[in-house]
C-alpha atoms as a PDB file:
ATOM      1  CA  UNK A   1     -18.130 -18.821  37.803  1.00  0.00           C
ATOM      2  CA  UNK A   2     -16.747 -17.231  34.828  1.00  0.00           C
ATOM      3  CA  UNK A   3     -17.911 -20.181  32.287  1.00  0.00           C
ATOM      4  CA  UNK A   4     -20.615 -17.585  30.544  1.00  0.00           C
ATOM      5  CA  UNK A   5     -18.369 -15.498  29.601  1.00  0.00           C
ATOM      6  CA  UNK A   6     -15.763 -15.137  26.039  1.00  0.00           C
ATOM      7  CA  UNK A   7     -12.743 -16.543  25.739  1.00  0.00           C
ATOM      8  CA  UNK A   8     -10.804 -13.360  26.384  1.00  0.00           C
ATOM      9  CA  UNK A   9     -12.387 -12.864  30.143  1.00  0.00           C
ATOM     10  CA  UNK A  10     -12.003 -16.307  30.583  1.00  0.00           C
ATOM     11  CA  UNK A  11      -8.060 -16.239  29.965  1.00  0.00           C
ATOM     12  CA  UNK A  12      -7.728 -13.411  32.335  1.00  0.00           C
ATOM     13  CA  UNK A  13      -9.511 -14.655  34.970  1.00  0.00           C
ATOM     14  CA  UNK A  14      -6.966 -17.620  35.194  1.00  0.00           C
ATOM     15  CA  UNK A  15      -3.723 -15.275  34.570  1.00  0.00           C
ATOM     16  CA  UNK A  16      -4.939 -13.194  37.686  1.00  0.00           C
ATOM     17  CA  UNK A  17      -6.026 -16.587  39.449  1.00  0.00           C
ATOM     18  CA  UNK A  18      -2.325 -17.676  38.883  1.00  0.00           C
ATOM     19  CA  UNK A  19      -0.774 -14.317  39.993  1.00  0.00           C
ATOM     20  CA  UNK A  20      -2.564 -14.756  43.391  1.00  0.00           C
ATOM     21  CA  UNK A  21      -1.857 -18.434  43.677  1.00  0.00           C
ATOM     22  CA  UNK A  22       1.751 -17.311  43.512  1.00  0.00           C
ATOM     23  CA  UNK A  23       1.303 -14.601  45.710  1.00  0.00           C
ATOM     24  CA  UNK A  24      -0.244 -17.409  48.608  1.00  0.00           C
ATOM     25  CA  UNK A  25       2.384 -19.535  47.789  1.00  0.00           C
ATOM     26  CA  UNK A  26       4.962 -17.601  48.832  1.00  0.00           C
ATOM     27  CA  UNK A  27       2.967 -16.524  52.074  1.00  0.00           C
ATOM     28  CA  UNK A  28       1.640 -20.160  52.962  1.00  0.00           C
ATOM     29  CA  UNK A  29       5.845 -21.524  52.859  1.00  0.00           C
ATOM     30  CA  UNK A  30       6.918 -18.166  55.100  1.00  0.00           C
ATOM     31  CA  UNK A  31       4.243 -19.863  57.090  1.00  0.00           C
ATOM     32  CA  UNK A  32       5.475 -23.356  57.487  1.00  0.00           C
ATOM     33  CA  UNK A  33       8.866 -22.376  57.653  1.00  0.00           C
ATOM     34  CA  UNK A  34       8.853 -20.040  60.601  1.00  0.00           C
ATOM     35  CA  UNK A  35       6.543 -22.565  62.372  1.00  0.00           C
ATOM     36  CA  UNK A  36       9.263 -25.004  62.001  1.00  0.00           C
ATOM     37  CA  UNK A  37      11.874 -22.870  63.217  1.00  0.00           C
ATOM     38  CA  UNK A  38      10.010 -21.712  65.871  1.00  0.00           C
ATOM     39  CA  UNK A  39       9.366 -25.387  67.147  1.00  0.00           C
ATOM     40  CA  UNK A  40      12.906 -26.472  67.171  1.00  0.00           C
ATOM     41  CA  UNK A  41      14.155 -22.977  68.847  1.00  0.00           C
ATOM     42  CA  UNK A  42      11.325 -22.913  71.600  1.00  0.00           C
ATOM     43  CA  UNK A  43      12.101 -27.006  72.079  1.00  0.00           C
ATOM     44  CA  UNK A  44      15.721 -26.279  72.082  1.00  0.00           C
ATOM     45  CA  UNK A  45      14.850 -23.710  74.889  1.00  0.00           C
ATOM     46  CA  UNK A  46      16.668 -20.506  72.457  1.00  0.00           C
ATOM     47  CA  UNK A  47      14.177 -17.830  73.324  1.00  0.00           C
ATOM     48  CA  UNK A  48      15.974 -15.595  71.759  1.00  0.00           C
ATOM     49  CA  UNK A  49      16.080 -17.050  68.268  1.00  0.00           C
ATOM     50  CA  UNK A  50      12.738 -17.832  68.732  1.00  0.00           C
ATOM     51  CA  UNK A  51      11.687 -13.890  68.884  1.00  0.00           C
ATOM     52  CA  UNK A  52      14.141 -12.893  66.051  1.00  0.00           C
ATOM     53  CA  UNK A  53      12.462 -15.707  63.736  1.00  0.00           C
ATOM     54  CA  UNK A  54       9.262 -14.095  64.459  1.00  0.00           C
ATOM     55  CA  UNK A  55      10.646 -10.648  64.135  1.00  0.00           C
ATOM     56  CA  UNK A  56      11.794 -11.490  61.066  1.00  0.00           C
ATOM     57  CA  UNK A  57       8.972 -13.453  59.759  1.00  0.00           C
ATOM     58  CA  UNK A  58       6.695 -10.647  60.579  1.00  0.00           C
ATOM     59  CA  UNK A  59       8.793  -8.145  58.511  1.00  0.00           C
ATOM     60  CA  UNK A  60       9.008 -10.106  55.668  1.00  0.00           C
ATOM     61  CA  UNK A  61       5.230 -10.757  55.499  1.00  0.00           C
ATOM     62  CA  UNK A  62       4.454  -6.835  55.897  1.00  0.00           C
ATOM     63  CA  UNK A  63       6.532  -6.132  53.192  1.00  0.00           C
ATOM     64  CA  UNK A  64       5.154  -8.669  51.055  1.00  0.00           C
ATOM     65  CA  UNK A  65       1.834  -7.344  51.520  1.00  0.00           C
ATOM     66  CA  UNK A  66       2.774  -3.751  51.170  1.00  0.00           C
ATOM     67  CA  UNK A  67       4.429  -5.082  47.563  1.00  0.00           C
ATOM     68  CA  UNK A  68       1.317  -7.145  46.467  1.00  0.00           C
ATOM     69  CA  UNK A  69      -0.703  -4.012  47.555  1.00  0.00           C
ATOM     70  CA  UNK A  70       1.163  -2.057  45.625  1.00  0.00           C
ATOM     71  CA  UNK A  71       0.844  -4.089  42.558  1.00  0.00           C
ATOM     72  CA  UNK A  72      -2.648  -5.329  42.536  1.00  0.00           C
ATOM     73  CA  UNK A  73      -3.299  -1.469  43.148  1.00  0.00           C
ATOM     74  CA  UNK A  74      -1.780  -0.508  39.820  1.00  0.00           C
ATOM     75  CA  UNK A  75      -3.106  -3.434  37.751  1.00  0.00           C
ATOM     76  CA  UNK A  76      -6.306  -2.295  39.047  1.00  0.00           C
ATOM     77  CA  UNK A  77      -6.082   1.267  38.133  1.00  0.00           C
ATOM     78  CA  UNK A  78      -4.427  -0.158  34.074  1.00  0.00           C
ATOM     79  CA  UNK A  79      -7.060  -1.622  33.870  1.00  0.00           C
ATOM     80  CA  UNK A  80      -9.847   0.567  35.202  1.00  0.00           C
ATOM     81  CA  UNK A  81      -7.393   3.234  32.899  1.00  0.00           C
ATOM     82  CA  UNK A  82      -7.679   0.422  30.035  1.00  0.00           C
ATOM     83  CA  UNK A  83     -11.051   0.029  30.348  1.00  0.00           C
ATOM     84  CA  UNK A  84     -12.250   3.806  30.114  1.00  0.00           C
ATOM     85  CA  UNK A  85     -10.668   4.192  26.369  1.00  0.00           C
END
């Protein structure tokens, strides 16, 4: 996809392919691990700790969306900013 192009474009397309992967990372293992918890709370019968894991799992992934907002936002305007000199 971005084999046409220098070697300059083609360096930054993999840094910001990196930044994401490590962004999904971190979102794929909330995943896994509340699903997990959640298994062995709801077969354990502990409906309660079953609704504060997804409480909590919910809240973390909001804010780690809000922060990854956040900071593709302002690489987006750097560069847009960057780009305009």
């Amino acid at each position: 996809m971005v084999g046409k192009v220098g070697i300059t474009e083609l360096g930054a397309a993999a840094l910001g392919n990196t930044a994401i992967f490590i962004a999904m990372s971190f979102a794929i293992g909330f995943s896994i691990a509340t699903t997990s918890l959640v298994a062995m709370n709801d077969e354990a019968g502990n409906k309660e700790a079953v609704q504060s894991i997804l409480n909590h799992s919910m809240l973390l992934n909001v804010i780690l969306g809000i922060i990854l907002f956040v900071l593709m936002f302002f690489v987006r305007t750097c560069d847009a900013t960057y780009r305009a000199k």
